[in-house]
PDB file of N, CA and C in Angstrom:
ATOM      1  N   UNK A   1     -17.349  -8.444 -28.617  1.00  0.00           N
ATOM      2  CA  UNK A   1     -17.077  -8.351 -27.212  1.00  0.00           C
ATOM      3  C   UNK A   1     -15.704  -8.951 -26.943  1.00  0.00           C
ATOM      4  N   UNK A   2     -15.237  -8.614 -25.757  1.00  0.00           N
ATOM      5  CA  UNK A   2     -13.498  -8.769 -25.845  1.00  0.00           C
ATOM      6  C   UNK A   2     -13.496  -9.834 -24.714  1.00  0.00           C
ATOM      7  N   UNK A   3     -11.943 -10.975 -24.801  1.00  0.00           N
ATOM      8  CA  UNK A   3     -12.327 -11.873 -24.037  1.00  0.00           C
ATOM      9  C   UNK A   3     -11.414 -11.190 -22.605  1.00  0.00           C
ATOM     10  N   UNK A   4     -11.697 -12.073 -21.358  1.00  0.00           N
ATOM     11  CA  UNK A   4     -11.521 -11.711 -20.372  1.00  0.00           C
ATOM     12  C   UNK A   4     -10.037 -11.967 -20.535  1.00  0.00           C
ATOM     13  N   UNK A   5      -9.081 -10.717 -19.986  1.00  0.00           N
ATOM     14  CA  UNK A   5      -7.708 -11.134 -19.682  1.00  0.00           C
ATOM     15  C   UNK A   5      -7.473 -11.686 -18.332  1.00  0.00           C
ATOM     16  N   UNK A   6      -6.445 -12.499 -18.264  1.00  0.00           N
ATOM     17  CA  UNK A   6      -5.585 -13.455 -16.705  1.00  0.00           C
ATOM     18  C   UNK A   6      -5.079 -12.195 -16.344  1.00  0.00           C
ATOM     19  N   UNK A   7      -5.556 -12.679 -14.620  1.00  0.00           N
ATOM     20  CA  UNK A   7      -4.541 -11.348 -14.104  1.00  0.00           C
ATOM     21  C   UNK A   7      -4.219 -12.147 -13.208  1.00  0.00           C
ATOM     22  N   UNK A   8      -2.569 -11.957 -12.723  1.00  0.00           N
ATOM     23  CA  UNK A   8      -1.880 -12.823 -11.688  1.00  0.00           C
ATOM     24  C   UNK A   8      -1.088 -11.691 -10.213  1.00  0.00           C
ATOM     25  N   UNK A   9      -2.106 -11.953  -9.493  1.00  0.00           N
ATOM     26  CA  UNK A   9      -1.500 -10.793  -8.061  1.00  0.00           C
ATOM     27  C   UNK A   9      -0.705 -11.908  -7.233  1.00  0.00           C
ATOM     28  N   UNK A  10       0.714 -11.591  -7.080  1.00  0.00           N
ATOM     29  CA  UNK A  10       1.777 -12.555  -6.553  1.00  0.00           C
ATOM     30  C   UNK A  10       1.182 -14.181  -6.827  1.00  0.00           C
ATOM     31  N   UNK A  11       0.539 -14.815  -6.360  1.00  0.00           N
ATOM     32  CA  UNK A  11       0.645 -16.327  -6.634  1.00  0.00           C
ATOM     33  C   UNK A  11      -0.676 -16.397  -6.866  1.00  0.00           C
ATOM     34  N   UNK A  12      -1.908 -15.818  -6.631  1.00  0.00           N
ATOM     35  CA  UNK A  12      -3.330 -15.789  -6.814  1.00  0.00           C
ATOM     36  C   UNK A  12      -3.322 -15.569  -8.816  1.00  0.00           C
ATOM     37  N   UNK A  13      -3.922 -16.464  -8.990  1.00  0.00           N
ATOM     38  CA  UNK A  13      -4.585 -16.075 -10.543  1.00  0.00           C
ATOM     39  C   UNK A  13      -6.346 -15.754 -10.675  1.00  0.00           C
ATOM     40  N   UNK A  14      -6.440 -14.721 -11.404  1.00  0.00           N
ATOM     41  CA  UNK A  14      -7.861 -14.256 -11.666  1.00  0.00           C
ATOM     42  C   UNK A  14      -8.022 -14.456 -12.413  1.00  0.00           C
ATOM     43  N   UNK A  15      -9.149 -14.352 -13.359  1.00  0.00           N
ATOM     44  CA  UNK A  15      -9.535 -15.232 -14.784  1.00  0.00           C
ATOM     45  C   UNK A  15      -9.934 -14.081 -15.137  1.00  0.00           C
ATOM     46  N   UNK A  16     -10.402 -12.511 -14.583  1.00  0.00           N
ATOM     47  CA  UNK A  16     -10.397 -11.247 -15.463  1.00  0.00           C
ATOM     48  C   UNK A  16      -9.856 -10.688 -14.531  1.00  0.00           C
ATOM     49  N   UNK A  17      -9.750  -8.835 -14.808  1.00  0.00           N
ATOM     50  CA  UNK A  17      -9.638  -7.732 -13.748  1.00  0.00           C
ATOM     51  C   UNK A  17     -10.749  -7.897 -12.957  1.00  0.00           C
ATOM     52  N   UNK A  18     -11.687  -7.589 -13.355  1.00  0.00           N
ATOM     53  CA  UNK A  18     -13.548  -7.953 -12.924  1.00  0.00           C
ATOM     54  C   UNK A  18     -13.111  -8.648 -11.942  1.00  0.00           C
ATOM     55  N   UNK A  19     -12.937  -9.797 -11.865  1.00  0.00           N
ATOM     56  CA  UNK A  19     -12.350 -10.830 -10.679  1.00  0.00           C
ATOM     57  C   UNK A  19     -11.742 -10.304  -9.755  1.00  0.00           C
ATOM     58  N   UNK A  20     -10.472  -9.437 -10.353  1.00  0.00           N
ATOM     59  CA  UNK A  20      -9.649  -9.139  -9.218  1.00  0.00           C
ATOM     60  C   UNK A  20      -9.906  -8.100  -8.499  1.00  0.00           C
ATOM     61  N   UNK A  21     -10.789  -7.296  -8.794  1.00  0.00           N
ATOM     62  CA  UNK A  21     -11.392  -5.896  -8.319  1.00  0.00           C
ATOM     63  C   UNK A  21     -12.297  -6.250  -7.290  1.00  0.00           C
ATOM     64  N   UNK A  22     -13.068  -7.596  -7.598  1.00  0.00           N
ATOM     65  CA  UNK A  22     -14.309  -8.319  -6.312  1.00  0.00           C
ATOM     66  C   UNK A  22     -13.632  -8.402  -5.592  1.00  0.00           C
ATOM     67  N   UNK A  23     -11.990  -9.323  -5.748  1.00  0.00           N
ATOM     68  CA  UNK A  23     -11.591  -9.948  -4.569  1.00  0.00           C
ATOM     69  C   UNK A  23     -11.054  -9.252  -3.560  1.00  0.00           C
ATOM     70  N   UNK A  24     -10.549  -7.620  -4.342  1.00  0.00           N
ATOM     71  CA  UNK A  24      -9.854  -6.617  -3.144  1.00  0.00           C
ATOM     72  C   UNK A  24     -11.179  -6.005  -2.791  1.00  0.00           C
ATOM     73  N   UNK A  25     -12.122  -5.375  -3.652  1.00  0.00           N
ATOM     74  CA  UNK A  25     -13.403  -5.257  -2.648  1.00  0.00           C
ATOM     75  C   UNK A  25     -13.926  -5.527  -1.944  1.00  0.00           C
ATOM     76  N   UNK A  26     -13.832  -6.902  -2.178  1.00  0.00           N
ATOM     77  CA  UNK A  26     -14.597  -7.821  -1.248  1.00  0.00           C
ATOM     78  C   UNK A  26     -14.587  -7.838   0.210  1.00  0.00           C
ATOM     79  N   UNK A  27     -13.052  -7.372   0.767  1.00  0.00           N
ATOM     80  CA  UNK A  27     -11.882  -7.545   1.654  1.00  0.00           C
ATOM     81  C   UNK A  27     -12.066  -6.151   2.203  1.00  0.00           C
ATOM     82  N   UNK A  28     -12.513  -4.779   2.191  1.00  0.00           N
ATOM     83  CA  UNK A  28     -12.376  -4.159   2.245  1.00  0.00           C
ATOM     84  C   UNK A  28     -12.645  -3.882   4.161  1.00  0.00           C
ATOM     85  N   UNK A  29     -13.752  -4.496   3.927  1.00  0.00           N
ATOM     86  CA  UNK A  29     -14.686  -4.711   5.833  1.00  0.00           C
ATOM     87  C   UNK A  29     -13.519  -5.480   6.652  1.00  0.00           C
ATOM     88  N   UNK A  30     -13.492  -6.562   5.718  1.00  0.00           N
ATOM     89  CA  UNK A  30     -12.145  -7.148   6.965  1.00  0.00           C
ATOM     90  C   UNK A  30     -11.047  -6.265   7.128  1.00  0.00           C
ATOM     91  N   UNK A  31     -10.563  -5.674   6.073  1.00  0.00           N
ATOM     92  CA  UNK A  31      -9.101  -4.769   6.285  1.00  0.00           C
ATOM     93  C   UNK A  31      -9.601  -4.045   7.360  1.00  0.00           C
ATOM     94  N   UNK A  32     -10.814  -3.026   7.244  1.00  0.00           N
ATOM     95  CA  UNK A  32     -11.374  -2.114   8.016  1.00  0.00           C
ATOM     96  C   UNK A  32     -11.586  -2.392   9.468  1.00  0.00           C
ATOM     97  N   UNK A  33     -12.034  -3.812   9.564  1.00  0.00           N
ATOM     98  CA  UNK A  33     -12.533  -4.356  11.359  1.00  0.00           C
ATOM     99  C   UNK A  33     -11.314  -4.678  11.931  1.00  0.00           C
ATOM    100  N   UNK A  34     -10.497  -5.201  11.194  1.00  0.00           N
ATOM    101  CA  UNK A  34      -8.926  -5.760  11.618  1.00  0.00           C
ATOM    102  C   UNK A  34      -7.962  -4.243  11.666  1.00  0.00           C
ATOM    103  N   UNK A  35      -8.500  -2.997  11.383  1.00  0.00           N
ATOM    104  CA  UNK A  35      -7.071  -2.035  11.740  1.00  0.00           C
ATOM    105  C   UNK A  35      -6.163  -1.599  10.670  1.00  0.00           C
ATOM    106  N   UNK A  36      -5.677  -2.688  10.341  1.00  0.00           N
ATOM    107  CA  UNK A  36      -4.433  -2.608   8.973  1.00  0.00           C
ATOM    108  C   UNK A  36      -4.319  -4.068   9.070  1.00  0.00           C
ATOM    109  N   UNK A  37      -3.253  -4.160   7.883  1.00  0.00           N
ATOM    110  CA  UNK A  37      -2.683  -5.592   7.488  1.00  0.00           C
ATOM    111  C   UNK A  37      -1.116  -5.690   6.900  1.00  0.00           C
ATOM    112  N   UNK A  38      -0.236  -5.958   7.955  1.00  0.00           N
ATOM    113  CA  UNK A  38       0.770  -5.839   8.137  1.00  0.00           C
ATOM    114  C   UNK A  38       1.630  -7.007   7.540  1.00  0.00           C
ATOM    115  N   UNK A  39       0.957  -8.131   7.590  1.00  0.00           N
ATOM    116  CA  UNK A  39       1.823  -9.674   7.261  1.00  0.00           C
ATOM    117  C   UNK A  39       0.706 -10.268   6.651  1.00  0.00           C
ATOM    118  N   UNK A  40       1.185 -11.359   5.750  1.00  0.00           N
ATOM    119  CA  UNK A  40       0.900 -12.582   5.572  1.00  0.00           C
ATOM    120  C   UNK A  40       0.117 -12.836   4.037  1.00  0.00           C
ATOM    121  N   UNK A  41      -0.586 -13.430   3.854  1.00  0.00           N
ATOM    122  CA  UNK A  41      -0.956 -13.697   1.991  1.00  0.00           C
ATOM    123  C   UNK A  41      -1.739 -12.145   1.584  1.00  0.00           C
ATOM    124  N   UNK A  42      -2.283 -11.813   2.183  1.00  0.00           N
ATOM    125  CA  UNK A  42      -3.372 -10.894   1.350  1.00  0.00           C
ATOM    126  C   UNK A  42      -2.150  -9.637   1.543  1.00  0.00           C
ATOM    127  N   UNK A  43      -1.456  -9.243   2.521  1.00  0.00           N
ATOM    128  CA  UNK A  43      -0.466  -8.534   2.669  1.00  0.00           C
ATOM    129  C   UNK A  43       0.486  -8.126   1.696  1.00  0.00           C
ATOM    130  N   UNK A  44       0.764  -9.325   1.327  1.00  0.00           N
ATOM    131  CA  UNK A  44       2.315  -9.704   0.311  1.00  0.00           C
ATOM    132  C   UNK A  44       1.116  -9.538  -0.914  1.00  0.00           C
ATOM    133  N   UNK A  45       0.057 -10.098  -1.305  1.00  0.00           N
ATOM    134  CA  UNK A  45      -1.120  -9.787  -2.476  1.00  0.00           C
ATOM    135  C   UNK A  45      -0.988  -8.279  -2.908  1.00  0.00           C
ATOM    136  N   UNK A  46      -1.364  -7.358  -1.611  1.00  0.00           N
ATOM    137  CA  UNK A  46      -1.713  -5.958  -1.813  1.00  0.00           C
ATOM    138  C   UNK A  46      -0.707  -5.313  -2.202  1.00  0.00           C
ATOM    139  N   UNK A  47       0.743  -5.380  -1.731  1.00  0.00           N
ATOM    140  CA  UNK A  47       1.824  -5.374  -1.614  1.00  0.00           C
ATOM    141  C   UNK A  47       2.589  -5.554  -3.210  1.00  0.00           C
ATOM    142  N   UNK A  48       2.188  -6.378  -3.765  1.00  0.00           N
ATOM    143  CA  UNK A  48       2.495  -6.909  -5.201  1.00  0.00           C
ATOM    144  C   UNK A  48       2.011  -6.105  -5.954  1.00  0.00           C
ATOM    145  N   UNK A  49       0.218  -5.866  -5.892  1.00  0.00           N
ATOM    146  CA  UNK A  49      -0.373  -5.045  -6.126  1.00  0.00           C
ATOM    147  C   UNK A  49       0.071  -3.785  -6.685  1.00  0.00           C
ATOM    148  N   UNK A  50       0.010  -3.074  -5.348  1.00  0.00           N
ATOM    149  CA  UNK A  50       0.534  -1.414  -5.451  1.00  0.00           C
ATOM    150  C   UNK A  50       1.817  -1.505  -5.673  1.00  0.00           C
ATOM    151  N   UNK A  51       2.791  -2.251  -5.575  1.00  0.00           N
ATOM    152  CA  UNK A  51       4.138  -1.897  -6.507  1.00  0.00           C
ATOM    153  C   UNK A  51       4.308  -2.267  -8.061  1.00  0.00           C
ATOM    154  N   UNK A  52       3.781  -2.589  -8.329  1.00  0.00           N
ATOM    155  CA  UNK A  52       3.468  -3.051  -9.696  1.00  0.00           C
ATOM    156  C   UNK A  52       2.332  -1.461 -10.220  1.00  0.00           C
ATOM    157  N   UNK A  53       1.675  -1.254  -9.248  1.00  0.00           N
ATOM    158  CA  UNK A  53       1.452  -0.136 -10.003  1.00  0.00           C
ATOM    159  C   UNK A  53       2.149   1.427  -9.917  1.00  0.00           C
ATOM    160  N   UNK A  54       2.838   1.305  -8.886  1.00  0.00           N
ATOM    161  CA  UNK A  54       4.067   2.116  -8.792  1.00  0.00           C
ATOM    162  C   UNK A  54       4.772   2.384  -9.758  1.00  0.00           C
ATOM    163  N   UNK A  55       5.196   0.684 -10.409  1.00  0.00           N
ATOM    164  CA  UNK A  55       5.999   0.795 -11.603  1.00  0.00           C
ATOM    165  C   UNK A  55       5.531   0.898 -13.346  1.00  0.00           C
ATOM    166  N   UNK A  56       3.884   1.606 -12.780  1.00  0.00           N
ATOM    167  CA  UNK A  56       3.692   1.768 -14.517  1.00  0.00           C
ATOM    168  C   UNK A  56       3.101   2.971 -14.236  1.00  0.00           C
ATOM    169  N   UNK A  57       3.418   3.326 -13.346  1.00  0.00           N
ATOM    170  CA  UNK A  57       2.246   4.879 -13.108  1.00  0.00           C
ATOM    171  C   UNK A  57       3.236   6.108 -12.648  1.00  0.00           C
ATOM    172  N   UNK A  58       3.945   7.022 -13.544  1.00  0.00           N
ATOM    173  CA  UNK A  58       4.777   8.309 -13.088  1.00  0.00           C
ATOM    174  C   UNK A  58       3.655   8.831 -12.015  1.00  0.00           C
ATOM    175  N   UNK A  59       4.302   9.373 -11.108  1.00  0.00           N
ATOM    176  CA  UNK A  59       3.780   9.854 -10.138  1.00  0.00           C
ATOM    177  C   UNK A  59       3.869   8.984  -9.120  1.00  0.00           C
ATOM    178  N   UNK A  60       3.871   7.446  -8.944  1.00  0.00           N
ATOM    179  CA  UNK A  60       3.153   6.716  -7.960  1.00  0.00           C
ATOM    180  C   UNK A  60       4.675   6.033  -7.291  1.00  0.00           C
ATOM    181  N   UNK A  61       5.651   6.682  -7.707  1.00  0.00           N
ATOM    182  CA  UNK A  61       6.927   5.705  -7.408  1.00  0.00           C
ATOM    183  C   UNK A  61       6.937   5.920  -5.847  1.00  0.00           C
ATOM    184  N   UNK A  62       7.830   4.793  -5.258  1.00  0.00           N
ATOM    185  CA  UNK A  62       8.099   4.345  -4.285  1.00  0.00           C
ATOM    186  C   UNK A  62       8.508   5.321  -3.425  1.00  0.00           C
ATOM    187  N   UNK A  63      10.123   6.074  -4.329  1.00  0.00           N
ATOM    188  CA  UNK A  63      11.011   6.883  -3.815  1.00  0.00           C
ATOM    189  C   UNK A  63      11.785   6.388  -2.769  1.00  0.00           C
ATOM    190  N   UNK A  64      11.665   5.088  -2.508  1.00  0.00           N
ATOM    191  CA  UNK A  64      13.162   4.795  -1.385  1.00  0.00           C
ATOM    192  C   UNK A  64      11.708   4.503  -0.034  1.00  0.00           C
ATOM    193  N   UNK A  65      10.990   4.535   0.191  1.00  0.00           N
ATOM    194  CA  UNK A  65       9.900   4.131   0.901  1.00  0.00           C
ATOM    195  C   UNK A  65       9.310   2.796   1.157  1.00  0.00           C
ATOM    196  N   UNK A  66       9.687   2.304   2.111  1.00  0.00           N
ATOM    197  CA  UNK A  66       9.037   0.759   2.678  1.00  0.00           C
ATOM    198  C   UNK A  66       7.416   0.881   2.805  1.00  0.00           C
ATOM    199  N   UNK A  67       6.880  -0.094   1.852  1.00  0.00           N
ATOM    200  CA  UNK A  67       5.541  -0.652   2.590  1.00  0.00           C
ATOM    201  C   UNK A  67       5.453  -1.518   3.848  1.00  0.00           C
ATOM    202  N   UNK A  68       4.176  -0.339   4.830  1.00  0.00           N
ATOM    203  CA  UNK A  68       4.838  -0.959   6.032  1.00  0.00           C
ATOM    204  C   UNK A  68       3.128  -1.928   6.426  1.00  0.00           C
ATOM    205  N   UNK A  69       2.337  -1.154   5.846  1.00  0.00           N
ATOM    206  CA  UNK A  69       0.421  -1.474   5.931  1.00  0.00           C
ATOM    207  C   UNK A  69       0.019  -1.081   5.012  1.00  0.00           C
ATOM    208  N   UNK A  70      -1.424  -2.043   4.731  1.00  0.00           N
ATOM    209  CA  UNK A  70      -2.301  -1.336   4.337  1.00  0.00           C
ATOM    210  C   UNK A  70      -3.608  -1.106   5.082  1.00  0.00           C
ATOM    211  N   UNK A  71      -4.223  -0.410   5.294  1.00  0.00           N
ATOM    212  CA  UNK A  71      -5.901  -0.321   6.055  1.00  0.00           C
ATOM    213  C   UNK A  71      -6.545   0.561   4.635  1.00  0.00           C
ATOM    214  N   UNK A  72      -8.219  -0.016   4.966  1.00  0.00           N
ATOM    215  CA  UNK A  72      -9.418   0.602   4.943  1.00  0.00           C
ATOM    216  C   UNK A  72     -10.065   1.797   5.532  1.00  0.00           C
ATOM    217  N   UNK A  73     -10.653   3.194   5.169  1.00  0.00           N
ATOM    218  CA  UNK A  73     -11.047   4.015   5.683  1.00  0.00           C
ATOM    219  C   UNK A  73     -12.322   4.971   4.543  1.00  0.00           C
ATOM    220  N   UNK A  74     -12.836   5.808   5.162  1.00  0.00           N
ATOM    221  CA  UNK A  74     -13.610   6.660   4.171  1.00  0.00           C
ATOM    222  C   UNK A  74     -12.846   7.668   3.787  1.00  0.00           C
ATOM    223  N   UNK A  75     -12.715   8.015   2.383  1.00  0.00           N
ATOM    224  CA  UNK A  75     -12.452   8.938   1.324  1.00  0.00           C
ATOM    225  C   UNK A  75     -13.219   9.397   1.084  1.00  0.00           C
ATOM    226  N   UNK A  76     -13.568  11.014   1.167  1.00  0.00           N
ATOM    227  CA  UNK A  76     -14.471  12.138   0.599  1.00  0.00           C
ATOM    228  C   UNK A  76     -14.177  11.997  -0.908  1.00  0.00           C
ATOM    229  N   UNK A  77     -14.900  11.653  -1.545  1.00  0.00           N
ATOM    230  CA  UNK A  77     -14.681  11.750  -3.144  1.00  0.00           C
ATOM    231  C   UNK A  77     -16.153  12.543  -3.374  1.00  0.00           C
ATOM    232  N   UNK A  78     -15.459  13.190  -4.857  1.00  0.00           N
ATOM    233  CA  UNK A  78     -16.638  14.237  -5.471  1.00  0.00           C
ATOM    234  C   UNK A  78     -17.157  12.955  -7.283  1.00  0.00           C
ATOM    235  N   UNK A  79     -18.318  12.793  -6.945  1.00  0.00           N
ATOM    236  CA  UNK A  79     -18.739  11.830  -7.816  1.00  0.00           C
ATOM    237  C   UNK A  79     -19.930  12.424  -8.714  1.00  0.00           C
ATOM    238  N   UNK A  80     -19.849  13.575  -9.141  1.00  0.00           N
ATOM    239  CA  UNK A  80     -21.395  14.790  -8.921  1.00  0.00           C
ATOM    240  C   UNK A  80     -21.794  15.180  -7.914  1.00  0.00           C
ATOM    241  N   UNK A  81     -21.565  14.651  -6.883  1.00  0.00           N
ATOM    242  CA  UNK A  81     -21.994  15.010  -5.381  1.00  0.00           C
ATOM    243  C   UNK A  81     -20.510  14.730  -4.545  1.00  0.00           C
ATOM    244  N   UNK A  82     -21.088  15.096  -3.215  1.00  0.00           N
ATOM    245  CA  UNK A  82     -19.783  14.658  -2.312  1.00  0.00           C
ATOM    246  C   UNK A  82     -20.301  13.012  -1.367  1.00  0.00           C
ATOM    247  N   UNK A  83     -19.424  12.552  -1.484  1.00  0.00           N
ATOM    248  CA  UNK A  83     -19.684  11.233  -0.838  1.00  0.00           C
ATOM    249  C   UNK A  83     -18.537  10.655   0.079  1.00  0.00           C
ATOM    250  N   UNK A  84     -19.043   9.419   0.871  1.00  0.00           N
ATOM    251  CA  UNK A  84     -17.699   8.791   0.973  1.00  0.00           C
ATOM    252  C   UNK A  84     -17.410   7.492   1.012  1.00  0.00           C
ATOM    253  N   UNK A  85     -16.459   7.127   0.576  1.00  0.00           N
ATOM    254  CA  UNK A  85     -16.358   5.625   0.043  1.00  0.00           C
ATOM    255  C   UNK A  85     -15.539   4.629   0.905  1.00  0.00           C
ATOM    256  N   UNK A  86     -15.575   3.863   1.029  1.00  0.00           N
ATOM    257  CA  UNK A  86     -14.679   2.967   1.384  1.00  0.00           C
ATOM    258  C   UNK A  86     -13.278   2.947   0.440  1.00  0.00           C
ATOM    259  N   UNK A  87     -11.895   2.918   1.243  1.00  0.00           N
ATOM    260  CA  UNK A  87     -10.864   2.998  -0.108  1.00  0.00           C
ATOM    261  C   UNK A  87      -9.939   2.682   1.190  1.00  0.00           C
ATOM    262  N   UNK A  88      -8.633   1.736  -0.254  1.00  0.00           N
ATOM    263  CA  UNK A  88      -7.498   1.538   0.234  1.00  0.00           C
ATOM    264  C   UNK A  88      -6.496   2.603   0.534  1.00  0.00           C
ATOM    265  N   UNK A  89      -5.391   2.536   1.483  1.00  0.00           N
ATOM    266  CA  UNK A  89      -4.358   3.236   1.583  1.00  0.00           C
ATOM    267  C   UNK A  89      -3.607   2.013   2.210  1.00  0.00           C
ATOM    268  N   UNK A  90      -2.355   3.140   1.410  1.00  0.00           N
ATOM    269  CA  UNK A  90      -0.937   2.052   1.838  1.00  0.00           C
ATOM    270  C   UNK A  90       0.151   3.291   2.853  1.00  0.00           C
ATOM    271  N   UNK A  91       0.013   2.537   3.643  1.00  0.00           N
ATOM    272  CA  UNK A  91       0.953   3.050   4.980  1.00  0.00           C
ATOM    273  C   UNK A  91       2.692   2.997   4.748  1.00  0.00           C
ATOM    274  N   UNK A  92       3.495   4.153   4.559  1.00  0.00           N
ATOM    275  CA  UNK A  92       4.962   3.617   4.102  1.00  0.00           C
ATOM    276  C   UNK A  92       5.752   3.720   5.636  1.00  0.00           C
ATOM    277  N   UNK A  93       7.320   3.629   5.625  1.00  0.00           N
ATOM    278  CA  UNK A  93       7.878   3.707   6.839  1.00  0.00           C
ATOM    279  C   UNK A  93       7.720   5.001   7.459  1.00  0.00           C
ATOM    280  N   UNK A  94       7.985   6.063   6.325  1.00  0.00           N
ATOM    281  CA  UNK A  94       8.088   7.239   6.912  1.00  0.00           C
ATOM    282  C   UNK A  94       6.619   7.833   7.458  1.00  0.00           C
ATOM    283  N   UNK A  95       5.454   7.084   7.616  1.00  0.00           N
ATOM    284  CA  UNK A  95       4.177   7.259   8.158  1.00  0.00           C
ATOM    285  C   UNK A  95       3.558   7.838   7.207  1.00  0.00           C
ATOM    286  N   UNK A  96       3.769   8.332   6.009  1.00  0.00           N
ATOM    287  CA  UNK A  96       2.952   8.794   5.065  1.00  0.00           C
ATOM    288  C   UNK A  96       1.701   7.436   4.561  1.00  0.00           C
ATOM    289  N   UNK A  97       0.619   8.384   4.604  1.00  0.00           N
ATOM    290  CA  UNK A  97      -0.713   7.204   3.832  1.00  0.00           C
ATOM    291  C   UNK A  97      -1.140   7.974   2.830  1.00  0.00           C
ATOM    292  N   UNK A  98      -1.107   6.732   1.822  1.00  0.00           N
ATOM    293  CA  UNK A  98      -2.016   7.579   0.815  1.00  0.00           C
ATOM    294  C   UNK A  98      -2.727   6.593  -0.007  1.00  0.00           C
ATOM    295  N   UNK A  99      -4.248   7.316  -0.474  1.00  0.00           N
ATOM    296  CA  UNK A  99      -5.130   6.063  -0.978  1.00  0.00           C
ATOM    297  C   UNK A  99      -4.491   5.930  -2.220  1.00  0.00           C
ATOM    298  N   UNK A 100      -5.589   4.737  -2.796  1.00  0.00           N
ATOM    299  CA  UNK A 100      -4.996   4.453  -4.308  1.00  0.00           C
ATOM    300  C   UNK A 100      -6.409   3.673  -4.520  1.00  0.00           C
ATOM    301  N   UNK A 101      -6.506   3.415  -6.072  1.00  0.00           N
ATOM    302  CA  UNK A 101      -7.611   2.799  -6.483  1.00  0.00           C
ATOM    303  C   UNK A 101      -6.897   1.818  -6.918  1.00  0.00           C
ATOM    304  N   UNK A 102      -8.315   0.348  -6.299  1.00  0.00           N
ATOM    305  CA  UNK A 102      -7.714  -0.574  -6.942  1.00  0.00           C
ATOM    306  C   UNK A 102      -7.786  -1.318  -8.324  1.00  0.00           C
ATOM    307  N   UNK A 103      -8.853  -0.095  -8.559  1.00  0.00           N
ATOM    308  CA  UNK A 103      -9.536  -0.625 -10.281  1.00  0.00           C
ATOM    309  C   UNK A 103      -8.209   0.098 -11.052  1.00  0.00           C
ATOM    310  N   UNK A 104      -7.957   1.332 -10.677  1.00  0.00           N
ATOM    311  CA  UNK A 104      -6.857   2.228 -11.519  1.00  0.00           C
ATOM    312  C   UNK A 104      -5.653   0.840 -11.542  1.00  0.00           C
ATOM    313  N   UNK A 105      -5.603   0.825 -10.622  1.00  0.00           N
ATOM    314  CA  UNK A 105      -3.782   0.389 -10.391  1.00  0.00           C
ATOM    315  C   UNK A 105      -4.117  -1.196 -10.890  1.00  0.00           C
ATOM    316  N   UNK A 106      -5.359  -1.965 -10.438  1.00  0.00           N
ATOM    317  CA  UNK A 106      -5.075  -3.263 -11.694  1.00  0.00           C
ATOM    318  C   UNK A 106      -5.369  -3.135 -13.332  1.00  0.00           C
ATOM    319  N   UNK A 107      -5.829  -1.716 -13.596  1.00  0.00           N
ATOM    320  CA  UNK A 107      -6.222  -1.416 -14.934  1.00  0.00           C
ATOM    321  C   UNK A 107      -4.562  -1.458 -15.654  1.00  0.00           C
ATOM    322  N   UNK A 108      -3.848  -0.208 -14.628  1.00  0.00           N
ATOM    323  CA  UNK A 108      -2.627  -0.125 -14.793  1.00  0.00           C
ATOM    324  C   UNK A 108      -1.962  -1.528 -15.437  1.00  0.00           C
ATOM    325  N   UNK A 109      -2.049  -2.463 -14.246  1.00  0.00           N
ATOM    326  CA  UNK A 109      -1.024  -3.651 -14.335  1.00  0.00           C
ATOM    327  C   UNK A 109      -1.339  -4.290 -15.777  1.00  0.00           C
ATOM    328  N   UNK A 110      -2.857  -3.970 -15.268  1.00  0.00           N
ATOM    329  CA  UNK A 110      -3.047  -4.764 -17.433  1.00  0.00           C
ATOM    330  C   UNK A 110      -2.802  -4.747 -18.604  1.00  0.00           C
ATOM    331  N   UNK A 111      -2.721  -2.947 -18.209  1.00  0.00           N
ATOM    332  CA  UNK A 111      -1.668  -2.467 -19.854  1.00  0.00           C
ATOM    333  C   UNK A 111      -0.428  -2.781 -19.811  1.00  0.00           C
ATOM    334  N   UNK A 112       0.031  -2.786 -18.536  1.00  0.00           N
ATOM    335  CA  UNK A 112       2.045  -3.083 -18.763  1.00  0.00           C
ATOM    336  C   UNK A 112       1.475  -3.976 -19.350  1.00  0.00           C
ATOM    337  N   UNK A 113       1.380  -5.396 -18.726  1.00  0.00           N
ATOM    338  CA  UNK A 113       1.158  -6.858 -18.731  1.00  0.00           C
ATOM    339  C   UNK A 113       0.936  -6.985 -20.540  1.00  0.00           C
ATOM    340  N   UNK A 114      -0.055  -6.138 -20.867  1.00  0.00           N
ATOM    341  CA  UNK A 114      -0.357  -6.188 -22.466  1.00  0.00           C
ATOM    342  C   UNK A 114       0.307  -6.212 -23.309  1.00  0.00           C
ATOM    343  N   UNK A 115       1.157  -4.140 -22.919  1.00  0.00           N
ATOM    344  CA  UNK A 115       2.207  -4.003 -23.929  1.00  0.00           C
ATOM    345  C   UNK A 115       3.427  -4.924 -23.841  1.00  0.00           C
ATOM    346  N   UNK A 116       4.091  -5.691 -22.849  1.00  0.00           N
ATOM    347  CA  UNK A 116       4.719  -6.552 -22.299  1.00  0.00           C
ATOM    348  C   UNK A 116       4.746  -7.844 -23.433  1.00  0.00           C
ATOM    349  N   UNK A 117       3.840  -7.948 -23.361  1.00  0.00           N
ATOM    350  CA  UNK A 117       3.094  -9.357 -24.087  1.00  0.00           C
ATOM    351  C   UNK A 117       3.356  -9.142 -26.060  1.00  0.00           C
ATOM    352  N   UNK A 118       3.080  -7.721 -25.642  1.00  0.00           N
ATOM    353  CA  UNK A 118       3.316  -7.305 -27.139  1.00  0.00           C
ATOM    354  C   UNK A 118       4.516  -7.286 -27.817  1.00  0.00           C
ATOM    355  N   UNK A 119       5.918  -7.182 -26.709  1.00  0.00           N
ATOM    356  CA  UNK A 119       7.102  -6.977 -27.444  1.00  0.00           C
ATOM    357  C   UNK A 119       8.014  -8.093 -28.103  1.00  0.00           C
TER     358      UNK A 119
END
């Protein structure tokens, strides 16, 4: 069995991904009752987050685009069935939203972080 890797989202340290996947889950109702989240620790957190996975994921780049929010909403996802989930999106200047997973994008950060570690 493999041991748990550190994962560090801006100044927060997690002791696995597992960890860090509860803690943005966890959050999901508050993002959702509050609207969006524009400023302040969990902000600059999410923020760290999704650019970091920007920068290991072709497809996910920035392109010259300010993070301006993030909010909570339902996503139709096909899971064998059709459902809908609770999921993040990140709000840019130019008003574009688009979701993202946060298991993908800290899975992401783990392999940079790995191969990183490796060189």
């Amino acid at each position: 069995m493999g041991r748990s890797t550190k994962v560090i989202i801006r100044e927060r340290t997690f002791a696995s991904k597992k960890a860090a996947v509860d803690y943005f889950m966890d959050r999901r109702e508050e993002v959702k009752a509050c609207g969006q989240v524009t400023e302040g620790a969990f902000f600059d957190e999410l923020a760290d987050l999704y650019s970091r996975y920007c920068s290991t994921s072709p497809g996910w780049g920035l392109n010259g685009r300010n993070i301006v929010a993030f909010v909570v909403d339902y996503e139709l996802r096909q899971n064998g069935q059709y459902a809908q989930y609770l999921c993040y999106k990140v709000r840019f200047s130019n008003q574009e939203l688009r979701p993202f997973s946060i298991d993908k994008a800290l899975s992401a950060i783990v392999r940079a972080d790995a191969r990183h570690a490796n060189e």
